[in-house]
C-alpha atoms as a PDB file:
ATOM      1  CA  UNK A   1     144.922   3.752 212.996  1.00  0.00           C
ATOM      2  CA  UNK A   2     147.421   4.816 216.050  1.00  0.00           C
ATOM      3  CA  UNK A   3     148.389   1.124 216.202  1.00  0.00           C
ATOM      4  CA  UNK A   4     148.268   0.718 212.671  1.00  0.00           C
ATOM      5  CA  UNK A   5     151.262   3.119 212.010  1.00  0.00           C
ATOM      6  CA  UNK A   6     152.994   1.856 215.317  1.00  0.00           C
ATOM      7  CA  UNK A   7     153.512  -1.887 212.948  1.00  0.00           C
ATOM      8  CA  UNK A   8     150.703  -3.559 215.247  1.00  0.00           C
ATOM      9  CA  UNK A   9     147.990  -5.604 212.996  1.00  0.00           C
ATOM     10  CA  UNK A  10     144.573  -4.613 213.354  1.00  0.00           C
ATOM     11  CA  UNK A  11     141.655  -6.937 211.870  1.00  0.00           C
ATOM     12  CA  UNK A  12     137.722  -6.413 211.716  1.00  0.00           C
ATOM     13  CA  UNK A  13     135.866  -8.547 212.834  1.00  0.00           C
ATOM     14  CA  UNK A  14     132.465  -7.648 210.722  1.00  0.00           C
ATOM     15  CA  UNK A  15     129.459  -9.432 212.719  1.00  0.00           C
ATOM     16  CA  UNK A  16     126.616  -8.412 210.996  1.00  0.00           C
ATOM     17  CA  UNK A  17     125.344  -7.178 207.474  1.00  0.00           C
ATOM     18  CA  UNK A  18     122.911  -5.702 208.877  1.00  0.00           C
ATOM     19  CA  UNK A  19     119.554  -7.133 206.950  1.00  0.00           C
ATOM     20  CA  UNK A  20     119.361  -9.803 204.103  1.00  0.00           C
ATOM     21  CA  UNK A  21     119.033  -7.406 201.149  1.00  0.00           C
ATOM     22  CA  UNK A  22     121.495  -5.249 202.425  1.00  0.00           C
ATOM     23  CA  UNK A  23     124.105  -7.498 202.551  1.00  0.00           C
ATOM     24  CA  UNK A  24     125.757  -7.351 199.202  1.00  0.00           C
ATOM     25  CA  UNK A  25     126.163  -3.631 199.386  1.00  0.00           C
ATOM     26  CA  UNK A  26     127.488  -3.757 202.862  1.00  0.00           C
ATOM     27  CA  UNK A  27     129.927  -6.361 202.138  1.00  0.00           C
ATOM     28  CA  UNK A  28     131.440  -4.274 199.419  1.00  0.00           C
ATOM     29  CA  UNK A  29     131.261  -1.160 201.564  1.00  0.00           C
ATOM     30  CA  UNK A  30     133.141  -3.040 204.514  1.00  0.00           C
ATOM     31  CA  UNK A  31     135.687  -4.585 202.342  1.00  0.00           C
ATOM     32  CA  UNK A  32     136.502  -1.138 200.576  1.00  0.00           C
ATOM     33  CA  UNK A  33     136.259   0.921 203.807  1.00  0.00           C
ATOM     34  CA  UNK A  34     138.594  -1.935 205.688  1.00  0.00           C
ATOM     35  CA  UNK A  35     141.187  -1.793 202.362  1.00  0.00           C
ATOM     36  CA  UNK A  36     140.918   2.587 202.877  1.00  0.00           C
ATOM     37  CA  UNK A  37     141.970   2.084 206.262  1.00  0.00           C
ATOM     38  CA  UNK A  38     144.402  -0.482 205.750  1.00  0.00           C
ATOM     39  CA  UNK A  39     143.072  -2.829 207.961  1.00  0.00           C
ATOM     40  CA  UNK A  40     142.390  -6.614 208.059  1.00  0.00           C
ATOM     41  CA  UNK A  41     138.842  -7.777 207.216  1.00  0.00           C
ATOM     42  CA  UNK A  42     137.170 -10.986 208.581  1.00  0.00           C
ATOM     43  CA  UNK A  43     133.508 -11.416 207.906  1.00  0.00           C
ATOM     44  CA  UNK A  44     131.246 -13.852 209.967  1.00  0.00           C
ATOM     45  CA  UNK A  45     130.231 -16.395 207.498  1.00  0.00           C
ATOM     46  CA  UNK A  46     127.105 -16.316 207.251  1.00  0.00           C
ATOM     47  CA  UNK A  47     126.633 -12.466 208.696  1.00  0.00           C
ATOM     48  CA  UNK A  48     124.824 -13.025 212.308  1.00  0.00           C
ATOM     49  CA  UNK A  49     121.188 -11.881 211.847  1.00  0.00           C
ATOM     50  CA  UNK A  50     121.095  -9.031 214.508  1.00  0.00           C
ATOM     51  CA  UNK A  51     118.395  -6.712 213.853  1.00  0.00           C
ATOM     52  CA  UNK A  52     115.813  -5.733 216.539  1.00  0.00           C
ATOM     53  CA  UNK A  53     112.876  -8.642 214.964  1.00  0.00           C
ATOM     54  CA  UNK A  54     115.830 -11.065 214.397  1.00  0.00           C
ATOM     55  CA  UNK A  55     116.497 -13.622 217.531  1.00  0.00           C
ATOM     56  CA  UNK A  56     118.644 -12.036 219.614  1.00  0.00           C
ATOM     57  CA  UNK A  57     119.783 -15.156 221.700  1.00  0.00           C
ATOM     58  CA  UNK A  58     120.529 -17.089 219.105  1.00  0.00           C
ATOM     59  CA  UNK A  59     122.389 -13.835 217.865  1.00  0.00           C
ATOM     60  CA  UNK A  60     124.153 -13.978 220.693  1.00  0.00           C
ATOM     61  CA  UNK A  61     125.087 -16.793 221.146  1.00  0.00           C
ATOM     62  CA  UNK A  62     126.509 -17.018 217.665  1.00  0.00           C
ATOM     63  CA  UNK A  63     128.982 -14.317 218.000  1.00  0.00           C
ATOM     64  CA  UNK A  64     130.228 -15.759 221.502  1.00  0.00           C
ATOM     65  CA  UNK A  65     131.290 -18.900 218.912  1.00  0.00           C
ATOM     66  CA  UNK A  66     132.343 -16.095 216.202  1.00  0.00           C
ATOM     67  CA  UNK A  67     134.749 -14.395 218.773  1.00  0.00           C
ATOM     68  CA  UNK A  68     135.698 -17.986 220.632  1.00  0.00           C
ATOM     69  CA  UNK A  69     136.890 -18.979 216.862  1.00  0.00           C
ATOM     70  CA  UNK A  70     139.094 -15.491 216.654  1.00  0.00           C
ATOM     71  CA  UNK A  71     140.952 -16.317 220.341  1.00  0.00           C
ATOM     72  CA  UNK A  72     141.929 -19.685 219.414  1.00  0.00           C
ATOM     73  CA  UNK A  73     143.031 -19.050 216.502  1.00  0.00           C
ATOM     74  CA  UNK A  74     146.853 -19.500 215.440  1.00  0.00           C
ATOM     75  CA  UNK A  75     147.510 -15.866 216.134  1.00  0.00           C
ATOM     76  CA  UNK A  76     145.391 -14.142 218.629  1.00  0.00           C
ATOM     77  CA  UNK A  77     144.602 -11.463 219.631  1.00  0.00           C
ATOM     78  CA  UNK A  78     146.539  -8.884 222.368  1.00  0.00           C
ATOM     79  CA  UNK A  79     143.423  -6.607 222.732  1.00  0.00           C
ATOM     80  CA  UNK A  80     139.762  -7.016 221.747  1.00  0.00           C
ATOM     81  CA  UNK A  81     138.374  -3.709 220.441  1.00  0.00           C
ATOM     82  CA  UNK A  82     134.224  -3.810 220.807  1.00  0.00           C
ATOM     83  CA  UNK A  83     131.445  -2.321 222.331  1.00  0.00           C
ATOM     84  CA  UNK A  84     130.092  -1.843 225.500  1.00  0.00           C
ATOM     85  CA  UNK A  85     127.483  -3.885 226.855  1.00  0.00           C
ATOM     86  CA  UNK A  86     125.874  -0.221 227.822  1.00  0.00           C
ATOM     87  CA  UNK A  87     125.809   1.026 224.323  1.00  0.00           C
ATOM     88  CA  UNK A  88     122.155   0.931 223.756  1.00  0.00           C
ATOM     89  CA  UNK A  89     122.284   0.088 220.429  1.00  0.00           C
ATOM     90  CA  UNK A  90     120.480  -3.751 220.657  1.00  0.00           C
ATOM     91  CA  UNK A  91     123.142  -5.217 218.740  1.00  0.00           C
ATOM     92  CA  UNK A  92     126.038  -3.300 220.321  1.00  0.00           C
ATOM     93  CA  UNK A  93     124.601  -4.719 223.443  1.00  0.00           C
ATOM     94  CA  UNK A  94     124.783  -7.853 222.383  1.00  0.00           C
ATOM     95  CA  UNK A  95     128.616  -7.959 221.027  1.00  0.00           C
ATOM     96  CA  UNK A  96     129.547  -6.433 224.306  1.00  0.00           C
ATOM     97  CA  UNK A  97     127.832  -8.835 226.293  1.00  0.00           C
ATOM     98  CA  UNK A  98     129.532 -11.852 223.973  1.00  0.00           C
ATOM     99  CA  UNK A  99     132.921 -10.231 224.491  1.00  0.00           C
ATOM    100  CA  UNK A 100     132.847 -10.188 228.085  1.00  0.00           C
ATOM    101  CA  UNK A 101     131.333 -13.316 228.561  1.00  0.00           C
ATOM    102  CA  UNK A 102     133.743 -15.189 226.279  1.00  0.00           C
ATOM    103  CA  UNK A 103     136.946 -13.402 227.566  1.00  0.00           C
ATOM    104  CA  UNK A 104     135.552 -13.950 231.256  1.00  0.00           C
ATOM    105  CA  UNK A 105     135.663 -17.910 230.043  1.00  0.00           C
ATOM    106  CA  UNK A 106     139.444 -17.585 229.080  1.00  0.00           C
ATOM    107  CA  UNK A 107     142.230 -18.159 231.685  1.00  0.00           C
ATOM    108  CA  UNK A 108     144.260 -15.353 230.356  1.00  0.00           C
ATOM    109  CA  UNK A 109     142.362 -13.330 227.715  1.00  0.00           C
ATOM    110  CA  UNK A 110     143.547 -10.078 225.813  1.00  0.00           C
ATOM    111  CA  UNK A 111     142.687  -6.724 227.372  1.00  0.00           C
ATOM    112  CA  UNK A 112     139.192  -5.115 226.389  1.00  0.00           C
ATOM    113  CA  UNK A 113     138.658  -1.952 225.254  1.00  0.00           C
ATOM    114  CA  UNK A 114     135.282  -0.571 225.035  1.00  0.00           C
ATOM    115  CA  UNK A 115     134.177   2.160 222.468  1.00  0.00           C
ATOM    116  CA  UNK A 116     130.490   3.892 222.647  1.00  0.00           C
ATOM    117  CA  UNK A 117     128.692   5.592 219.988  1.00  0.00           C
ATOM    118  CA  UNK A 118     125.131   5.845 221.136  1.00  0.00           C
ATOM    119  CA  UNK A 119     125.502   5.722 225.028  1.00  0.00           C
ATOM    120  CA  UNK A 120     128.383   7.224 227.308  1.00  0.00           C
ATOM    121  CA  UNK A 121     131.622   5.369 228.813  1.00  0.00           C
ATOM    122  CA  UNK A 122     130.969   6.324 232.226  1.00  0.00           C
ATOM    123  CA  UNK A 123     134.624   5.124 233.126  1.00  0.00           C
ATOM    124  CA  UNK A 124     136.934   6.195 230.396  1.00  0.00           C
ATOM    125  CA  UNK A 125     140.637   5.147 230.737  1.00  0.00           C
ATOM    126  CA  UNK A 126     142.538   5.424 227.957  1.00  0.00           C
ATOM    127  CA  UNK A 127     142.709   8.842 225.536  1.00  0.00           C
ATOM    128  CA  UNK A 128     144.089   9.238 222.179  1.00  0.00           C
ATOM    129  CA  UNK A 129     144.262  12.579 220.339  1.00  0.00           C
ATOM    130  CA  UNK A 130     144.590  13.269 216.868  1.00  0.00           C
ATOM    131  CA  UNK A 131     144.388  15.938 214.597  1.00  0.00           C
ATOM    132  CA  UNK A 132     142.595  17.148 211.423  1.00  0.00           C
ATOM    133  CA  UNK A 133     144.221  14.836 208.450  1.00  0.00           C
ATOM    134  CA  UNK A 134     143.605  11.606 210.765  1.00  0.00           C
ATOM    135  CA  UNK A 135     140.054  12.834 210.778  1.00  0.00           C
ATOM    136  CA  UNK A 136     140.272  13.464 207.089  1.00  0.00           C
ATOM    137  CA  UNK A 137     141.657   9.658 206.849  1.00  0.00           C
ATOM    138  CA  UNK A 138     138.883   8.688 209.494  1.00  0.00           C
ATOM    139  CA  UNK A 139     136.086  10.154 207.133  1.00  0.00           C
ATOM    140  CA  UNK A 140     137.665   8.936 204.092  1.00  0.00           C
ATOM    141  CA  UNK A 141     137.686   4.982 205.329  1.00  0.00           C
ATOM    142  CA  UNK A 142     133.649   5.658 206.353  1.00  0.00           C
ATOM    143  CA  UNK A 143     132.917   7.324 203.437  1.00  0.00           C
ATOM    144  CA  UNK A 144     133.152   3.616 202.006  1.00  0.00           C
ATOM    145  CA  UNK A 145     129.763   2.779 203.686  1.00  0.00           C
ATOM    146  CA  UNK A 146     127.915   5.223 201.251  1.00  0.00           C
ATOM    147  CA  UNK A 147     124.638   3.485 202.105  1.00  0.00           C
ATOM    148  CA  UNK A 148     124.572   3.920 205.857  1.00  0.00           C
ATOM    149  CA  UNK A 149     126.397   7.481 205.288  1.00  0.00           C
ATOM    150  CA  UNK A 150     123.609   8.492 203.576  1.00  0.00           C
ATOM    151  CA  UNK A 151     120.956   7.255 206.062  1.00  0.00           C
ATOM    152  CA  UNK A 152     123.096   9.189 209.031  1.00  0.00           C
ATOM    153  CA  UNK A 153     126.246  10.693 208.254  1.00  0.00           C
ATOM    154  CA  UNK A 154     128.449   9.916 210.545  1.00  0.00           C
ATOM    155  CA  UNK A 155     131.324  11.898 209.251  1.00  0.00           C
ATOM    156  CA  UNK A 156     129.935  14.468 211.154  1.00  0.00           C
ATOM    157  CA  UNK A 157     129.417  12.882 214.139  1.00  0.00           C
ATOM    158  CA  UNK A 158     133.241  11.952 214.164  1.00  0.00           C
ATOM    159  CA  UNK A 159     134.234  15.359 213.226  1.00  0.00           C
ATOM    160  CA  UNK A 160     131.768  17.015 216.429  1.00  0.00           C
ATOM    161  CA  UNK A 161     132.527  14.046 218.583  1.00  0.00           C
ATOM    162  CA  UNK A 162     136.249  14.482 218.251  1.00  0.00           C
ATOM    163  CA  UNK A 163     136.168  18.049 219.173  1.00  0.00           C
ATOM    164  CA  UNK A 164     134.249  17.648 222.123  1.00  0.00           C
ATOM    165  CA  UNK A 165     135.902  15.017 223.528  1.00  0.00           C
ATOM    166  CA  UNK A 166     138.930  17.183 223.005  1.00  0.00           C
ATOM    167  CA  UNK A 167     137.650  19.192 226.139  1.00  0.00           C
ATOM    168  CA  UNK A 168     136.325  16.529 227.856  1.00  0.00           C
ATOM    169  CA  UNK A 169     138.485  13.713 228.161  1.00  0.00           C
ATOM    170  CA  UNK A 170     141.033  15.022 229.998  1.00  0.00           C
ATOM    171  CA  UNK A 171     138.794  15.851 233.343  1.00  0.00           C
ATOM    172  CA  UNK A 172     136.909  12.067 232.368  1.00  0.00           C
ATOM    173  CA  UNK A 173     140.192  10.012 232.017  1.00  0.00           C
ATOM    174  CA  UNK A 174     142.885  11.662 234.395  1.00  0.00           C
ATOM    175  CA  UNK A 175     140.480  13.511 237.236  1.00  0.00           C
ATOM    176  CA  UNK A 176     138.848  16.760 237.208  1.00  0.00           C
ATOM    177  CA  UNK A 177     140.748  19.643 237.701  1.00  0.00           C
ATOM    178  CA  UNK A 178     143.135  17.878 235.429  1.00  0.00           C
ATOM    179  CA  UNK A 179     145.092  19.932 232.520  1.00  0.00           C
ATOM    180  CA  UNK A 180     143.455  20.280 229.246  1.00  0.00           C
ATOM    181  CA  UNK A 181     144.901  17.868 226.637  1.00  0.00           C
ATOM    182  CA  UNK A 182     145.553  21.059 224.210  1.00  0.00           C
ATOM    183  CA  UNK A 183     144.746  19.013 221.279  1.00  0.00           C
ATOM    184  CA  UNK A 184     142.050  19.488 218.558  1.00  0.00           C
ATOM    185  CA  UNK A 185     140.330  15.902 218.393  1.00  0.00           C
ATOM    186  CA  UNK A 186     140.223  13.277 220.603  1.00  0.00           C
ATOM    187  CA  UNK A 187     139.052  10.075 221.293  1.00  0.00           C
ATOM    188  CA  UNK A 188     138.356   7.685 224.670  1.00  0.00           C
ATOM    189  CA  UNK A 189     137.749   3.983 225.602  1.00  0.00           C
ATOM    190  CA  UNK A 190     137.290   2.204 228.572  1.00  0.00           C
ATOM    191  CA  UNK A 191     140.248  -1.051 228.791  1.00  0.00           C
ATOM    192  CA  UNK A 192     139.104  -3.623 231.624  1.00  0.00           C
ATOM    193  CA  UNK A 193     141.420  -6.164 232.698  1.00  0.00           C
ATOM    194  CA  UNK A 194     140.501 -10.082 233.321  1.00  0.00           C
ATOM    195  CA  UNK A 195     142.620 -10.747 236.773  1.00  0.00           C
ATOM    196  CA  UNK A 196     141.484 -13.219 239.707  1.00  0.00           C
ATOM    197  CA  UNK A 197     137.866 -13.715 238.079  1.00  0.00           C
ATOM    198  CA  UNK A 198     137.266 -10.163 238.277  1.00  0.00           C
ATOM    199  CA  UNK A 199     137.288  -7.055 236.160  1.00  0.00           C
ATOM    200  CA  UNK A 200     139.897  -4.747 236.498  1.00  0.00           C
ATOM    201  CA  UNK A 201     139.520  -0.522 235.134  1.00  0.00           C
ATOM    202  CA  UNK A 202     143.100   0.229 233.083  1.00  0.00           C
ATOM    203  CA  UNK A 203     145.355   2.576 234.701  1.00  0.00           C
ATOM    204  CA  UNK A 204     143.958   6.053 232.997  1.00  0.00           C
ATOM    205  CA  UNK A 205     146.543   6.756 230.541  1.00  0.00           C
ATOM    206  CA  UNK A 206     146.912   8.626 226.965  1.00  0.00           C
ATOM    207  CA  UNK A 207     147.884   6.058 224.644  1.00  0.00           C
ATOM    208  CA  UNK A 208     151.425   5.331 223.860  1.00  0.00           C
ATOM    209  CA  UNK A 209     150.576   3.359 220.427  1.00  0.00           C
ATOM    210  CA  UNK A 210     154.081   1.123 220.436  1.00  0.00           C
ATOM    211  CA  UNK A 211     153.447  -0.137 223.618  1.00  0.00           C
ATOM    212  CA  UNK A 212     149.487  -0.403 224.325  1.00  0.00           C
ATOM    213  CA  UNK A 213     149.089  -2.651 226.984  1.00  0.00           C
ATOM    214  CA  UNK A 214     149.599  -1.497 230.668  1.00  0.00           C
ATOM    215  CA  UNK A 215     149.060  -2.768 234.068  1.00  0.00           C
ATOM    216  CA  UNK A 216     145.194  -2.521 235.290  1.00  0.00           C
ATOM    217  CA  UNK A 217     144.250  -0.932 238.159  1.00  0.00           C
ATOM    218  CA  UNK A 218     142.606  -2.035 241.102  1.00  0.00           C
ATOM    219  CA  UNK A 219     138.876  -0.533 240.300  1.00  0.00           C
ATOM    220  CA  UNK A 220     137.202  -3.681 240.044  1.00  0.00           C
ATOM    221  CA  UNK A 221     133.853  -2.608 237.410  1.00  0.00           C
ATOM    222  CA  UNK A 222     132.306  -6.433 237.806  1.00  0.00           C
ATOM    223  CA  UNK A 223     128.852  -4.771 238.672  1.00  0.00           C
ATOM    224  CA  UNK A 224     128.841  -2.404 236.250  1.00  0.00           C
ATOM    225  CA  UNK A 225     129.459  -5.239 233.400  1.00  0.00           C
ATOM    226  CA  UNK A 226     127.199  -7.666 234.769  1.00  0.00           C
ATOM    227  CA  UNK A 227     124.467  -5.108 235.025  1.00  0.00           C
ATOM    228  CA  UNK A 228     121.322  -5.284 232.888  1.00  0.00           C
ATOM    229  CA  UNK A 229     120.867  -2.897 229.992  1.00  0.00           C
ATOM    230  CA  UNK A 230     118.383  -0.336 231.082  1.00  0.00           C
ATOM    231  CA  UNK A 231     116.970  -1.010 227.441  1.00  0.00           C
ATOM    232  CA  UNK A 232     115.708  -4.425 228.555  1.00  0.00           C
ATOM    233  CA  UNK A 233     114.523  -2.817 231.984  1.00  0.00           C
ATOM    234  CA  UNK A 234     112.707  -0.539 230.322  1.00  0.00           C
ATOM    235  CA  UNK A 235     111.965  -1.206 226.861  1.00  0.00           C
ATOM    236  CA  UNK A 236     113.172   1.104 223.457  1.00  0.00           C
ATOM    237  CA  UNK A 237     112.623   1.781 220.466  1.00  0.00           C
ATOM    238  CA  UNK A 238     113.733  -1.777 219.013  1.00  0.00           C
ATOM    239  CA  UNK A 239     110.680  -3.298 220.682  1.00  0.00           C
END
């Protein structure tokens, strides 16, 4: 929403409907909650079948030819927005591992930024803070998605995560020891950097919304990308 109000154009990319007689609802809630936020919709046609008994490689590899379709398109993108491939989540997983193995393909693709909502970022780089009427226009875009609001609100998780991250992000992004951030809410992502056939971290930075693009660093996080998810090491509860 930052980047939003800063004149930049930011478009959804909606996957997934999540299961077949779901889809109908969802579509209206995505549409609405996409038209709250004032933000560009673009819905895979037909939505990728990613639940946990769906077939996740062919899920997969679906959404690498979703995302392929959005970089080569007549105006593409500067940054890629998605989830980490550590987000345990199945099909978070899954988009993150499409997104970095279809902007590893490219000879110059867009920065990534990675978000998290079930797992952790364990190499945050980029803060944003906010305060208490952006969460009110947060929780009034989600509110939209009455159906999965109602199975787990998640207003509430954006209200508590905000706050926490508030204290957190500052010793996470810029080093601990660092100064608080001295704002309410507050929000991180990890930005990687294609350079050289490697992955670079993003300088740690707070985010200057006119001008969000910045030189990497020289943390190369190849290993940590490449990794497998210790859901498929393990098992979980998708299984």
């Amino acid at each position: 929403m930052a980047l939003r109000d800063a004149g930049h154009e930011v478009v959804n990319l909606a996957l997934s409907l999540g299961r077949p007689d779901d889809h109908e609802r969802r579509r209206a809630e995505v549409v609405e909650a996409c038209a709250r936020a004032r933000f560009g919709l673009v819905i895979a046609e037909p939505p990728i079948a990613m639940s946990a008994t769906d077939d996740r490689d062919d899920a997969e590899e679906r959404v690498r030819w979703q995302l392929g379709m959005a970089l080569d398109g007549a105006d593409p993108p500067d940054i890629v927005v998605g989830p980490s491939p550590h987000d345990v989540h199945h099909a978070h997983e899954l988009a993150g591992r499409a997104i970095r193995d279809v902007l590893a393909s490219r000879d110059a693709p867009p920065a990534w930024w990675m978000w998290a909502i079930w797992g952790d970022l364990p190499f945050p780089t980029l803060v944003t803070t906010f305060n208490g009427d952006r969460a009110e226009e947060i929780n009034h875009a989600l509110s939209a998605h009455e159906g999965e609001m109602a199975r787990a609100d998640h207003r509430v998780h954006v209200d508590a995560r905000g706050r926490l991250t508030a204290i957190t992000a500052a010793e996470k992004v810029f080093g601990f020891g660092a100064p608080a951030l001295g704002a309410d809410r507050a929000e991180v992502v990890t930005e990687v950097v294609r350079k050289d056939g490697a992955w670079l971290l993003g300088a740690p930075r707070a985010l200057d919304a006119a001008t969000p693009l910045a030189r990497p660093s020289s943390r190369p996080v190849d290993d940590w990308l490449d990794s497998p998810s210790p859901r498929d090491l393990g098992g979980g509860p998708y299984d």
